[in-house]
Every structure is written in C-alpha cells, then in structure tokens.
N, C-alpha and C. Protein backbone atom coordinates (compact mmCIF):
# COMPACT_ATOMS: atom_id res chain seq x y z
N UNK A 1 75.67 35.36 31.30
CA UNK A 1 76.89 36.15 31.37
C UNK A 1 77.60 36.07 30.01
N UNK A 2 78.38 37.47 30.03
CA UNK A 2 78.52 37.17 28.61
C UNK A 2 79.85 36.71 28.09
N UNK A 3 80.66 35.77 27.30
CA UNK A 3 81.67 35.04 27.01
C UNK A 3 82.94 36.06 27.44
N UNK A 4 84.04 36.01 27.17
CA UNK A 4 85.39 37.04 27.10
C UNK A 4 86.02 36.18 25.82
N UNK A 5 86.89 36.84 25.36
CA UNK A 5 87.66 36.58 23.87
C UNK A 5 88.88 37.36 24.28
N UNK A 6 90.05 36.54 23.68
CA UNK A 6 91.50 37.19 23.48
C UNK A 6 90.93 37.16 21.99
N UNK A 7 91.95 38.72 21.00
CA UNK A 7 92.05 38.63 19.86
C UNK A 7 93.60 38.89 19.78
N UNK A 8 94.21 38.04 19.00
CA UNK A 8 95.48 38.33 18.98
C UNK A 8 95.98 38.09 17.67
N UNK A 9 97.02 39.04 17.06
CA UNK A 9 97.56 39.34 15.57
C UNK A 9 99.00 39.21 16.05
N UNK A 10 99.41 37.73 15.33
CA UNK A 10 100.85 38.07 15.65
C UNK A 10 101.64 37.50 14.51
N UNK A 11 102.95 38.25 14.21
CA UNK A 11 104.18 38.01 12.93
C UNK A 11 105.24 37.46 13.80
N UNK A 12 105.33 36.32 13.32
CA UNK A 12 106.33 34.53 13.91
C UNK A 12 107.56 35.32 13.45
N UNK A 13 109.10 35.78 14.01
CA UNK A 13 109.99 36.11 13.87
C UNK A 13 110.77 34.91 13.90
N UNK A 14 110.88 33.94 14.58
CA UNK A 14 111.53 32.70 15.32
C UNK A 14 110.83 31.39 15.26
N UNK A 15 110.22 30.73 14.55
CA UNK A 15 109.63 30.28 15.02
C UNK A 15 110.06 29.13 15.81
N UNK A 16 111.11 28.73 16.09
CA UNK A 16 111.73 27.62 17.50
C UNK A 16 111.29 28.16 18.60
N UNK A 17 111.57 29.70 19.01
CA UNK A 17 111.15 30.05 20.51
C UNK A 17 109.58 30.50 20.17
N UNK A 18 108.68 30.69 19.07
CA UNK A 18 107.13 30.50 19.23
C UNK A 18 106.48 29.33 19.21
N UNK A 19 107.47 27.94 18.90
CA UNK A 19 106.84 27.02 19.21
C UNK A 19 107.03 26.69 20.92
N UNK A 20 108.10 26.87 21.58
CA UNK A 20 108.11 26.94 22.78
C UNK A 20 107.11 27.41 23.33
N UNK A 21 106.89 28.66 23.41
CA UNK A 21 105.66 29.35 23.87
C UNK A 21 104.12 28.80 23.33
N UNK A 22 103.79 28.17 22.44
CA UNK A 22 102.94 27.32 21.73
C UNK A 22 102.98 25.81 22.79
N UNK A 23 103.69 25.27 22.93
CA UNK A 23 103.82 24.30 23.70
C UNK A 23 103.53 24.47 25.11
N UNK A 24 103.58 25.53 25.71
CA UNK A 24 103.27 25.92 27.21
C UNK A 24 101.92 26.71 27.31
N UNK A 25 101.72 27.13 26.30
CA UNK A 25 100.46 27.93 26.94
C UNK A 25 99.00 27.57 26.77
N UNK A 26 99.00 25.99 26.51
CA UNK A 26 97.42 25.42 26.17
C UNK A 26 97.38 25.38 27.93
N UNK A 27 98.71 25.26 28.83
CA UNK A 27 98.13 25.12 30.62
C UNK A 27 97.39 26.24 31.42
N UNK A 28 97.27 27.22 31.14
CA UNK A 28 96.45 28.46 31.35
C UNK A 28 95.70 28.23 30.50
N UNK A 29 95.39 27.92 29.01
CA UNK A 29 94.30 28.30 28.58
C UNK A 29 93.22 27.07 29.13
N UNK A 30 93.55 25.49 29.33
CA UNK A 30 92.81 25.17 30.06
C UNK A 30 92.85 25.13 31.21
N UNK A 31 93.53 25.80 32.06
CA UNK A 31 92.84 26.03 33.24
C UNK A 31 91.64 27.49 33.31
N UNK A 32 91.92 28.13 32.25
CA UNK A 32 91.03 29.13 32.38
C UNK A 32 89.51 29.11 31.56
N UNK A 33 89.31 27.56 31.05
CA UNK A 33 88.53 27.40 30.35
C UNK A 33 88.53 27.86 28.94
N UNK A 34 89.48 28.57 27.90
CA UNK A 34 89.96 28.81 27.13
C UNK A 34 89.78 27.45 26.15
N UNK A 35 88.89 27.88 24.78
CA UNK A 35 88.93 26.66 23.77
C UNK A 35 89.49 28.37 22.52
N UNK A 36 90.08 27.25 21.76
CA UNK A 36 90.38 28.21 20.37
C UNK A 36 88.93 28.56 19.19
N UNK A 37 88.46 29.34 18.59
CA UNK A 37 88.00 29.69 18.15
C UNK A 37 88.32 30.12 16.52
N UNK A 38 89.63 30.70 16.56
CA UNK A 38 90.19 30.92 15.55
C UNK A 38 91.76 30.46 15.84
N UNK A 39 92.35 29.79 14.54
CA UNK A 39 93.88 29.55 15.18
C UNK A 39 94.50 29.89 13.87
N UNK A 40 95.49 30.36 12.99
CA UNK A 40 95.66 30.91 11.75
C UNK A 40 94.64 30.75 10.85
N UNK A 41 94.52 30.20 9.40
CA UNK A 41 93.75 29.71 8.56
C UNK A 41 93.66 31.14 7.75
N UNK A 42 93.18 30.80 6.82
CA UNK A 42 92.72 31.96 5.69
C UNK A 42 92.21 32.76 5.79
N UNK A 43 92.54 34.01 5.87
CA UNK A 43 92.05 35.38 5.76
C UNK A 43 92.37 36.11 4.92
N UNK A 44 91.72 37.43 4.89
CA UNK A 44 92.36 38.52 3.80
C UNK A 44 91.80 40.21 4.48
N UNK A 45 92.93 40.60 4.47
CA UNK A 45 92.67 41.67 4.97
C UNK A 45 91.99 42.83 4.26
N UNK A 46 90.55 43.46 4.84
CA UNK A 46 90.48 44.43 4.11
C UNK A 46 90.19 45.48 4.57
N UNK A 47 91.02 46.27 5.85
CA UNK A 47 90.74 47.43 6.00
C UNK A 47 92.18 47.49 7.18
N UNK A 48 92.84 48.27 6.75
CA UNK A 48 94.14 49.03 7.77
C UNK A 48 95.37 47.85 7.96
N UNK A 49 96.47 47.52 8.64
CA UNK A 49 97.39 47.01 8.56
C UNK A 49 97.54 45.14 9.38
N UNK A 50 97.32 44.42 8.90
CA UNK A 50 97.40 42.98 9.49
C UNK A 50 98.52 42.13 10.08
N UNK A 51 98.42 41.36 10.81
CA UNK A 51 99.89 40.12 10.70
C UNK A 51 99.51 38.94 10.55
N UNK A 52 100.63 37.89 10.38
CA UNK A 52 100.82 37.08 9.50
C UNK A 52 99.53 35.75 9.86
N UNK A 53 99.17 36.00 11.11
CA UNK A 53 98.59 34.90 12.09
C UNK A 53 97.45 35.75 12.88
N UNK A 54 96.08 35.19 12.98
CA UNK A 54 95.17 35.88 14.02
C UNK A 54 94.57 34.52 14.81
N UNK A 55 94.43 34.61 15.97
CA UNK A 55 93.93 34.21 17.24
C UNK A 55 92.58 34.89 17.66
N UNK A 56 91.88 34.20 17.82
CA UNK A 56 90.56 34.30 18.89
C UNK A 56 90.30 32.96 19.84
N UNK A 57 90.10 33.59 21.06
CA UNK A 57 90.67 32.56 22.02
C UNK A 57 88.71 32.77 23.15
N UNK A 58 88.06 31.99 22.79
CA UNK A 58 86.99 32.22 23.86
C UNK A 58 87.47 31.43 25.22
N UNK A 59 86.83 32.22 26.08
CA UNK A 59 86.80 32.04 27.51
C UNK A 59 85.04 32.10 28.14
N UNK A 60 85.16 31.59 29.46
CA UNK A 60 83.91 31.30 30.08
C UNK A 60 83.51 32.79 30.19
N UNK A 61 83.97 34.06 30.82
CA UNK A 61 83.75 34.99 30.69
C UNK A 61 84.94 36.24 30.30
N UNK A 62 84.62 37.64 30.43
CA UNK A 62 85.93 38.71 30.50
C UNK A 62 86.53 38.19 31.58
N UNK A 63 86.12 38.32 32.79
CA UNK A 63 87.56 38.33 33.65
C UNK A 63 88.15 36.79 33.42
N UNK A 64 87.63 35.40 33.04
CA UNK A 64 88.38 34.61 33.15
C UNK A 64 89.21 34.65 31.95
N UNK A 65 88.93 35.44 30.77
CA UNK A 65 89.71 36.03 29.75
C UNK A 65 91.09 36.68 30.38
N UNK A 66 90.80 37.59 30.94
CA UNK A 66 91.76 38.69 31.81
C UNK A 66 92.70 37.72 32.75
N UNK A 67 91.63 36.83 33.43
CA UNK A 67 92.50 36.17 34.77
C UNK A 67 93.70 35.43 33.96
N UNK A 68 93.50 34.69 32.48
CA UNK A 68 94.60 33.78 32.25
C UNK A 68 95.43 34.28 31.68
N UNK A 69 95.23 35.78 30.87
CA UNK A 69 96.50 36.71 30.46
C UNK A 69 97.03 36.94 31.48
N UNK A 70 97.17 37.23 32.68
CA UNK A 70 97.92 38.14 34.14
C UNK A 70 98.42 36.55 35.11
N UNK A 71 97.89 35.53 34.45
CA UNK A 71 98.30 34.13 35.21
C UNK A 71 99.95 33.84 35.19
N UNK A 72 100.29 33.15 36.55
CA UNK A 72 101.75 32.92 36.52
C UNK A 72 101.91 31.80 35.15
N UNK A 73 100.75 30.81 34.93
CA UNK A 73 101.17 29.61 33.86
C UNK A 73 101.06 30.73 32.89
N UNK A 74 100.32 31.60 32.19
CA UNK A 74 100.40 32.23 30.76
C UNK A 74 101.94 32.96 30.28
N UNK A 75 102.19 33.76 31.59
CA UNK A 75 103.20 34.83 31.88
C UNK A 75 104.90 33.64 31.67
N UNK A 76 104.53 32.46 32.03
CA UNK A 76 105.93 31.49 32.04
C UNK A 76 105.87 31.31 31.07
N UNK A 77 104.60 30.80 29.90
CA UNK A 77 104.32 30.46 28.83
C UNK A 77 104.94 31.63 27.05
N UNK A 78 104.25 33.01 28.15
CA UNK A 78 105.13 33.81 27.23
C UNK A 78 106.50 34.35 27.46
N UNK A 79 107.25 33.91 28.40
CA UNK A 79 108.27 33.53 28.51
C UNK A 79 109.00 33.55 27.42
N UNK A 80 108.65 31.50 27.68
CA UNK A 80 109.20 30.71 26.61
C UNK A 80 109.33 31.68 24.73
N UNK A 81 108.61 32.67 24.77
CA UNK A 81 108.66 33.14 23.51
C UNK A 81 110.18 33.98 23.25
N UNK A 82 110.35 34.80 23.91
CA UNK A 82 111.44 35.65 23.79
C UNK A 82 112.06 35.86 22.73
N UNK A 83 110.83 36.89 22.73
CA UNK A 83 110.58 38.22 21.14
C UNK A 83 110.80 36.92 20.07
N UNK A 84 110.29 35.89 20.29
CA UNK A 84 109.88 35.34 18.84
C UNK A 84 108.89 35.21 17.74
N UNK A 85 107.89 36.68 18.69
CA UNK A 85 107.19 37.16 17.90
C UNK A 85 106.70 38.21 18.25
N UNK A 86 106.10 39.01 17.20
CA UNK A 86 105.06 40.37 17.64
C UNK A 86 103.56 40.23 17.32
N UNK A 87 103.13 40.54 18.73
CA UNK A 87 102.10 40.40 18.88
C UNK A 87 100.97 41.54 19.60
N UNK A 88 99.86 41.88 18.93
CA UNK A 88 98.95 42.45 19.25
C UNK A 88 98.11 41.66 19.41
N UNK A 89 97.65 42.09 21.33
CA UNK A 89 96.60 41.61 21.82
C UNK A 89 95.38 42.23 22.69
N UNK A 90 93.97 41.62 22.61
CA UNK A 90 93.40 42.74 23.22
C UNK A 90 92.26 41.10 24.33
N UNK A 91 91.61 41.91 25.26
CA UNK A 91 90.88 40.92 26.14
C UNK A 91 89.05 41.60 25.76
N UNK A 92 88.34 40.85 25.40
CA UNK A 92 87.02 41.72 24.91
C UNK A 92 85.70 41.03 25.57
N UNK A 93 84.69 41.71 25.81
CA UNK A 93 83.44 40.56 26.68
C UNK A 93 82.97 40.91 25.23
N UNK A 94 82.31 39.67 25.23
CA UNK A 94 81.35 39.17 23.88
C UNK A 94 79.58 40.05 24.28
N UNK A 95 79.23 40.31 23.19
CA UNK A 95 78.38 40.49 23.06
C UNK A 95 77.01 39.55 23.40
N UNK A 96 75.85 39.90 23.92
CA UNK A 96 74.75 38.89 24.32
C UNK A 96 73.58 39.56 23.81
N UNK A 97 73.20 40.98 23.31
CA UNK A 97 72.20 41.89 23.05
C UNK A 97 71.50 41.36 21.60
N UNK A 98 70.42 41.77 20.70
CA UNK A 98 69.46 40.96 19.97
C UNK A 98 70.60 41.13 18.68
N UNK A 99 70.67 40.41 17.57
CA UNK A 99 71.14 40.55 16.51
C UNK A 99 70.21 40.80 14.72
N UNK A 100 70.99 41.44 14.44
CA UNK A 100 70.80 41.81 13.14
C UNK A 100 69.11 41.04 12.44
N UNK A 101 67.54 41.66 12.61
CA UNK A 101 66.37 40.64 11.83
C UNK A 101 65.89 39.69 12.90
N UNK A 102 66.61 40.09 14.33
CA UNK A 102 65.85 39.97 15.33
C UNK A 102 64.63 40.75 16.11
C-alpha cells in the first residue's frame, strides 16, 4: 500500500501562537502514525512563489494522512494557532510504480 504525505508551506506571522500549535500537534501525528520527513531546513526555490517553512509529513497510508488532518486532536491543535500563520496544505498518496533506470 502506498504511503500518504502532508505537504505543507507555511509563513510564521506569530510565532508564540505557532509554537502553541507546534506543541499540540505531534498528538495526532502520532496517533496517526505520522513521522516528519521534512521539517524547515534549506531550500531554494526555483519555480513559482514559496513560504518561509516547508513540511512533509509521511503517514502509514492516504487515508491515515487524511484521517489525522479531519481528527478532533489535529483540529484542537490548529486551534492553538490562531492565524499565526499561513499555510498551504495538501494530503498526497505516495507513489509505489518502477522508477527512473528501472
């Protein structure tokens, strides 16, 4: 089966109420089996418009991707943010098909 991934791009407005929300929401991500993959670090953008911070969040599959975005612990978790940041997010099933010289 094939993995699920959050990708998420987000610009820290606050960061007191995004650490709040930072502090609450590792309880959905492990209950949903959620390990980090990507957590800020160095990038450079080279094609169309970026923010300040990107996220990739693997999960056991899509829906347990899906199940912990729509969860009462995620939903309390982003709460705690209140608009202390903007964020673009998307829920994606990973790929499993042959790769590139296979």
């Amino acid at each position: 089966m094939a993995k699920g991934y959050w990708i998420a791009r987000v610009d820290v407005n606050d960061a007191e109420s995004y650490k709040n929300y930072v502090a609450k929401n590792g309880i959905a991500f492990a209950k949903f089996g959620g390990r980090f993959v990507v957590r800020g670090g160095k990038f450079e953008t080279l094609a169309g418009v970026s923010r300040a911070r990107n996220v990739v969040i693997e999960f056991p599959s899509y829906d347990q991707a899906l199940a912990c975005w729509h969860s009462p612990e995620y939903q309390a978790a982003k709460a705690e943010q209140k608009g202390g940041a903007i964020m673009d997010a998307i829920v994606i099933e990973g790929y499993e098909g042959p790769q590139p010289g296979e």
